[in-house]
C-alpha atoms as a PDB file:
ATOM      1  CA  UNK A   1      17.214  44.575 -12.308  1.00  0.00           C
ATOM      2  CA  UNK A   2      16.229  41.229 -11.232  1.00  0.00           C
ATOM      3  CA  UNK A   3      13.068  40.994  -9.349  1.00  0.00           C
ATOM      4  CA  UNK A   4      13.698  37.795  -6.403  1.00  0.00           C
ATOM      5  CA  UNK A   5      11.023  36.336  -4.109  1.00  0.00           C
ATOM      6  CA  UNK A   6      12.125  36.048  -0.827  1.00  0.00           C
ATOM      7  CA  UNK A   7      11.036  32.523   0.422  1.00  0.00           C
ATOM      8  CA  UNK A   8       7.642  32.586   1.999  1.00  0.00           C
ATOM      9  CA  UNK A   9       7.992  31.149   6.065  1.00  0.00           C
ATOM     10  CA  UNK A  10       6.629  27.823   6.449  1.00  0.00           C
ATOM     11  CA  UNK A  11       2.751  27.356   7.659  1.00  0.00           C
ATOM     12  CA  UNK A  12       2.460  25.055  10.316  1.00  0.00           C
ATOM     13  CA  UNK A  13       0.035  22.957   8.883  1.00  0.00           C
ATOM     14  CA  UNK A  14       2.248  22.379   5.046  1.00  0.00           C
ATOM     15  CA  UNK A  15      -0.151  24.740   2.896  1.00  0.00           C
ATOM     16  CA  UNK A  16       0.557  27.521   1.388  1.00  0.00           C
ATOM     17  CA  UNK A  17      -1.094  30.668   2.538  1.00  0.00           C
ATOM     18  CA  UNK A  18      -4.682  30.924   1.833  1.00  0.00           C
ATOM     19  CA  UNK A  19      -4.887  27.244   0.657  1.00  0.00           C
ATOM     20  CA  UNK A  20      -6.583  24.975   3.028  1.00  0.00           C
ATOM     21  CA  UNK A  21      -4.896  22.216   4.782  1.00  0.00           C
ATOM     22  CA  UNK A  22      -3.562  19.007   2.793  1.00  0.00           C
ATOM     23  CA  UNK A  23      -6.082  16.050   4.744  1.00  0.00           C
ATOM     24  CA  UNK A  24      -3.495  13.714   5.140  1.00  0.00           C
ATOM     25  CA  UNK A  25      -0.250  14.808   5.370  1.00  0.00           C
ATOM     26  CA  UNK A  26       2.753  12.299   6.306  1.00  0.00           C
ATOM     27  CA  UNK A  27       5.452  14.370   8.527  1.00  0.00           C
ATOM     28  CA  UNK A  28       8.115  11.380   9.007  1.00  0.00           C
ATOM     29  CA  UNK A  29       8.149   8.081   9.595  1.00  0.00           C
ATOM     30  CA  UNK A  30      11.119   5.652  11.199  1.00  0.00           C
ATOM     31  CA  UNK A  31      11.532   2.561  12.541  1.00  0.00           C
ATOM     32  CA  UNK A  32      10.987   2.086  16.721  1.00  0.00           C
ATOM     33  CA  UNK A  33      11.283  -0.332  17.384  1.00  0.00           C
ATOM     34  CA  UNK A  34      12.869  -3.628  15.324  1.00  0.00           C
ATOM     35  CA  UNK A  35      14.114  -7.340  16.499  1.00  0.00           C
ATOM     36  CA  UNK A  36      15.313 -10.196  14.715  1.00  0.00           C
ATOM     37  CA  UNK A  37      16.310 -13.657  16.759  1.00  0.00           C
ATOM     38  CA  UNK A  38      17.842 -17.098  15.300  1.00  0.00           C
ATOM     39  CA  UNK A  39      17.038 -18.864  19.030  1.00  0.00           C
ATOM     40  CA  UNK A  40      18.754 -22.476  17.492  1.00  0.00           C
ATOM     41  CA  UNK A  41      21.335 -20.449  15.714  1.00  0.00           C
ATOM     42  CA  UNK A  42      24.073 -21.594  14.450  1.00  0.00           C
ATOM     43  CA  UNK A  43      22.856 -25.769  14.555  1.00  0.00           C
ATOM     44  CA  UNK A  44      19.507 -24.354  12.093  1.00  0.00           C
ATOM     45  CA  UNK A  45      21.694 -23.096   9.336  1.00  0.00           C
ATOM     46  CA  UNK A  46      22.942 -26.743   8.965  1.00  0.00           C
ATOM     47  CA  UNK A  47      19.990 -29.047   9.560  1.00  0.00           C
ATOM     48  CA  UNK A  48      16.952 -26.795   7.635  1.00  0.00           C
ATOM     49  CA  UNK A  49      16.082 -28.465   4.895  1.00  0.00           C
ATOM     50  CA  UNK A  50      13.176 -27.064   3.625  1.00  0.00           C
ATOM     51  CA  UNK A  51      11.184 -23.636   3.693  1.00  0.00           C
ATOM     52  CA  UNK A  52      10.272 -22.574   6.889  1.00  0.00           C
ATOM     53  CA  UNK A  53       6.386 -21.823   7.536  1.00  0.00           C
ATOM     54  CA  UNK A  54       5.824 -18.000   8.954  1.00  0.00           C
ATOM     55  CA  UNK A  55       3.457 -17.052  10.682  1.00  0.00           C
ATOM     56  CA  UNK A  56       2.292 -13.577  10.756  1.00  0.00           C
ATOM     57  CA  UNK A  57       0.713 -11.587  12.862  1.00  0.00           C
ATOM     58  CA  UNK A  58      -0.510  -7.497  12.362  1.00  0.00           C
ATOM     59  CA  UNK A  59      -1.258  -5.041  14.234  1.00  0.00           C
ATOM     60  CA  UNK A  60      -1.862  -1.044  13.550  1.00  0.00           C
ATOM     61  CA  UNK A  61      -2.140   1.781  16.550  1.00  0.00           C
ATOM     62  CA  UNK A  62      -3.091   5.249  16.972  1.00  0.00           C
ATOM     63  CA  UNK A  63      -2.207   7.890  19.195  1.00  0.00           C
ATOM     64  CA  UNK A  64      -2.759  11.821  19.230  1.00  0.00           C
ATOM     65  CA  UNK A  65       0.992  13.363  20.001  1.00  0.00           C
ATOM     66  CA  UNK A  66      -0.528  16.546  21.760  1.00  0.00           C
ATOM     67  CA  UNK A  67      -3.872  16.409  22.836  1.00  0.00           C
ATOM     68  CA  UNK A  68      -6.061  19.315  21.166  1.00  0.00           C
ATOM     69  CA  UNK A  69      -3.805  18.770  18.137  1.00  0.00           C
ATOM     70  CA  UNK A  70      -4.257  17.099  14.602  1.00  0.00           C
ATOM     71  CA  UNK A  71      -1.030  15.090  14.878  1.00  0.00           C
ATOM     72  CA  UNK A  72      -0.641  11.594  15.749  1.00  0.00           C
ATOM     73  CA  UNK A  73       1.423   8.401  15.595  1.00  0.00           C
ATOM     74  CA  UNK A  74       0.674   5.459  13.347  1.00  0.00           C
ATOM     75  CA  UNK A  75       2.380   2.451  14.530  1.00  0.00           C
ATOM     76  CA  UNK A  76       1.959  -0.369  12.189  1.00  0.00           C
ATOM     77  CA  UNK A  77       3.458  -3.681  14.076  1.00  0.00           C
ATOM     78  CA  UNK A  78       4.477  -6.979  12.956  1.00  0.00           C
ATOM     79  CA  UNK A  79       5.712 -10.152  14.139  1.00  0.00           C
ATOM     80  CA  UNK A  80       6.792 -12.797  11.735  1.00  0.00           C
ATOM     81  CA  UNK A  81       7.520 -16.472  13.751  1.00  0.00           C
ATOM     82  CA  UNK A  82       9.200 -18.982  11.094  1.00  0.00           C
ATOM     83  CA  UNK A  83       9.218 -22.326  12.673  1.00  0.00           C
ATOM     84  CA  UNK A  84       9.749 -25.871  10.443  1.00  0.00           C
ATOM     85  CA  UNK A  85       7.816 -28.727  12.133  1.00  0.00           C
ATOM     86  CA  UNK A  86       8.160 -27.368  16.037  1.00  0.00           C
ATOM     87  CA  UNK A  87      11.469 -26.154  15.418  1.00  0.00           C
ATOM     88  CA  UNK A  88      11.620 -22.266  15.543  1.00  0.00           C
ATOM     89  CA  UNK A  89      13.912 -20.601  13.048  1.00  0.00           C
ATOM     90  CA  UNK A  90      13.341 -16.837  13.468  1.00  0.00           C
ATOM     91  CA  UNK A  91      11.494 -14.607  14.981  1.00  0.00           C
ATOM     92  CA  UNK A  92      11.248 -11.059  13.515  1.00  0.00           C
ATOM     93  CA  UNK A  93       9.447  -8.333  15.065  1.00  0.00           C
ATOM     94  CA  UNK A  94       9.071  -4.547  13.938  1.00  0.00           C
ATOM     95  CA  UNK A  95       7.129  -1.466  15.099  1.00  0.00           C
ATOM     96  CA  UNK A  96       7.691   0.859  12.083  1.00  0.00           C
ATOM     97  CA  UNK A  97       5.247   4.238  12.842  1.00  0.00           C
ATOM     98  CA  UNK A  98       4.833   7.439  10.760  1.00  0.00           C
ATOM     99  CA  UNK A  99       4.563  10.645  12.504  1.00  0.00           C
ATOM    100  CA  UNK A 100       0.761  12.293  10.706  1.00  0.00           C
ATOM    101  CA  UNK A 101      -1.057  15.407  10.247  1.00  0.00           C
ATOM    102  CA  UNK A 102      -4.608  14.593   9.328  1.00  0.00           C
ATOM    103  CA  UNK A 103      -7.268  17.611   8.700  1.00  0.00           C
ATOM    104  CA  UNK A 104     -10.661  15.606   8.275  1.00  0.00           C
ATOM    105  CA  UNK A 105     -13.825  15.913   9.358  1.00  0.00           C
ATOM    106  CA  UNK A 106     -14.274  13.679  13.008  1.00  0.00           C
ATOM    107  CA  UNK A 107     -16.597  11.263  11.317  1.00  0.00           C
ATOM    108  CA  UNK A 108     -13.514  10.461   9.015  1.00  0.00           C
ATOM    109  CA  UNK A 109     -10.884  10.409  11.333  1.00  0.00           C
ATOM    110  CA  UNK A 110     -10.606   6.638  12.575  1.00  0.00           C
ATOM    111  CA  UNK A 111     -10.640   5.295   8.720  1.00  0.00           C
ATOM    112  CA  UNK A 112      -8.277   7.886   8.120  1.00  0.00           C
ATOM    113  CA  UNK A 113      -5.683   6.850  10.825  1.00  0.00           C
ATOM    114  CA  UNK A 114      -6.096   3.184  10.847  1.00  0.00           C
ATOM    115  CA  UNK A 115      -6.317   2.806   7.059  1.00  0.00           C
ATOM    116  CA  UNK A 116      -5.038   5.202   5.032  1.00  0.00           C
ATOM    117  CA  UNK A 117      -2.109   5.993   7.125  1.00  0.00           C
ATOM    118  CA  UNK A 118      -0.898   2.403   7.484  1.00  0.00           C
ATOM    119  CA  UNK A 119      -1.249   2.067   3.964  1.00  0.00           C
ATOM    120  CA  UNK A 120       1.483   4.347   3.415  1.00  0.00           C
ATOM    121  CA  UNK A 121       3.747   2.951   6.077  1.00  0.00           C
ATOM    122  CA  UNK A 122       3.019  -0.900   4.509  1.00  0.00           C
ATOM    123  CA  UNK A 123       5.802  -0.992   1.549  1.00  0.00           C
ATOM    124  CA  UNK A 124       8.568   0.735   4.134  1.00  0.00           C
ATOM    125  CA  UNK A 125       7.723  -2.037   6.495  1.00  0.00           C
ATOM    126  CA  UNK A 126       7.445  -4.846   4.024  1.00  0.00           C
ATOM    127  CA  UNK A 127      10.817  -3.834   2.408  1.00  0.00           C
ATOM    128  CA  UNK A 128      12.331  -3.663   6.409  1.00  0.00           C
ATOM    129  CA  UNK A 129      11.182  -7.106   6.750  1.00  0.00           C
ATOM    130  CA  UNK A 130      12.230  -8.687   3.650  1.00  0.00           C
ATOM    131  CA  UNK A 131      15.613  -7.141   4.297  1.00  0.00           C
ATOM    132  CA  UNK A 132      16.328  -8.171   7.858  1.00  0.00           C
ATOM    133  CA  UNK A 133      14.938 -11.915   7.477  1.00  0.00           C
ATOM    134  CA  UNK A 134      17.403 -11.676   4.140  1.00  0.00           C
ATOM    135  CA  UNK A 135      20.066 -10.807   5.987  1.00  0.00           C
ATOM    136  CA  UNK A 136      19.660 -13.187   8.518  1.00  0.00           C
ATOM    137  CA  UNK A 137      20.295 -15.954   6.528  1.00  0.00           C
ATOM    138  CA  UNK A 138      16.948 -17.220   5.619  1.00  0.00           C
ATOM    139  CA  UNK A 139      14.281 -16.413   2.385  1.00  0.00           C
ATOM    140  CA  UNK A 140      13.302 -12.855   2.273  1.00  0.00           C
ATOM    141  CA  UNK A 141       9.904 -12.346   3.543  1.00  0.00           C
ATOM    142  CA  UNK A 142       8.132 -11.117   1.161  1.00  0.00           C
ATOM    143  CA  UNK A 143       4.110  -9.727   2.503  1.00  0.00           C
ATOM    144  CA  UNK A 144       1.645 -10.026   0.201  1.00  0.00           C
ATOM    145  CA  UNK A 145      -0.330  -6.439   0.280  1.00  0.00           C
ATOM    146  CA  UNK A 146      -3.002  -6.051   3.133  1.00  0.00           C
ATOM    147  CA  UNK A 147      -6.212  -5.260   2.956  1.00  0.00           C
ATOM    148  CA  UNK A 148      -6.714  -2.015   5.391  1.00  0.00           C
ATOM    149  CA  UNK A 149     -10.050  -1.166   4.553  1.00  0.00           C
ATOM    150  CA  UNK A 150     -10.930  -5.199   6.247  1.00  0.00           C
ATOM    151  CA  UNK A 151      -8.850  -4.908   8.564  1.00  0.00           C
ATOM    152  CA  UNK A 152     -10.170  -2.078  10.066  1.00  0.00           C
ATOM    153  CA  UNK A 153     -13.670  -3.342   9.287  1.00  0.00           C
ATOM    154  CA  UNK A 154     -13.069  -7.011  10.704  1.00  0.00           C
ATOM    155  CA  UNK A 155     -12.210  -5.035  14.210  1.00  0.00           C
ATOM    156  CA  UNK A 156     -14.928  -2.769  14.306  1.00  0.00           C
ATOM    157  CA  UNK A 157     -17.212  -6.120  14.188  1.00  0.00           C
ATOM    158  CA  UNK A 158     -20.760  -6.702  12.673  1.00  0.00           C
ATOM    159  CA  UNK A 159     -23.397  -3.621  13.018  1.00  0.00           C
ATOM    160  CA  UNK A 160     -20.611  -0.744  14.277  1.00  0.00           C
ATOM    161  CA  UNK A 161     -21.643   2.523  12.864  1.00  0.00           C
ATOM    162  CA  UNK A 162     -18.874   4.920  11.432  1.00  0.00           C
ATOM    163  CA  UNK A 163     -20.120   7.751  13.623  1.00  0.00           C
ATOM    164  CA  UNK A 164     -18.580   7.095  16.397  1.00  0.00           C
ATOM    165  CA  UNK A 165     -15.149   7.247  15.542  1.00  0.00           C
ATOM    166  CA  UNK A 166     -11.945   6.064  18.457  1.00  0.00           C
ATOM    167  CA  UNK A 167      -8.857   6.590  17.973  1.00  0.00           C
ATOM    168  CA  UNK A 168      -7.235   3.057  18.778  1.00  0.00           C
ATOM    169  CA  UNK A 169      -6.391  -0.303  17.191  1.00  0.00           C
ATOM    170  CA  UNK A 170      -6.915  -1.689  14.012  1.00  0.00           C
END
């Protein structure tokens, strides 16, 4: 005779019974929202003749799901404009966004959401970005890592104390 375990129901909150919550735990994450345009398509295939400069521009959100609740969306968005001289050749844009549970202390909660969460969402979106401009017909994009930690601290501004946490924009 064989002794079998019966699987144990899921807990809500992805711990096993009598452990305590993981702090950050990532539920799913997908792309919303995603946009690539070639406005002088097809003449810029023929007359680009050198690498295009890009211009980037990033941008990470919050928001609770359910109010009362430690879930919340991540959005990390980025817009990539390649122009050569005035001459646009693409324009990407993507919202990519993870779906997170986060069990921290309140006092932790903004670093949490606008740093460590985007961190995790970065290499999906870099790899999203790299593949669309790719596929587009132009160089890859490739992103060179970012900095969370001073990105979040370059929007909080000079003298901003971490005790009073928002849930917002990084």
């Amino acid at each position: 005779m064989s002794d079998v375990n019966a699987p144990s129901s899921p807990i809500p909150n992805g711990a096993p019974a009598g452990q305590p919550a993981p702090p950050l735990q990532l539920n799913i994450q997908y792309t919303k929202d995603l946009s690539f345009e070639v406005p002088g398509a097809p003449e810029i295939y023929v007359t680009l003749r050198e690498q295009p400069r890009v211009d980037l521009a990033l941008d990470v959100q919050a928001r609770p799901i359910e109010q009362g609740q430690n879930v919340f969306e991540v959005s990390l968005q980025i817009r990539a404009d390649a122009k050569v001289g005035d001459t646009p050749c693409f324009i990407a844009e993507l919202v990519y966004c993870g779906v997170f549970t986060i069990n921290v202390e309140q006092q932790h909660l903004e670093a949490v959401l606008l740093v460590e969460c985007p961190r995790l969402l970065f290499p999906f979106a870099r790899n999203i970005l790299a593949d669309i401009t790719r596929d587009g017909g132009f160089p890859p994009v490739m992103l060179a890592p970012i900095d969370f930690v001073a990105l979040w601290q370059s929007r909080r501004g000079p003298g901003v104390q971490a005790a009073t946490p928002q849930v917002g924009t990084a």
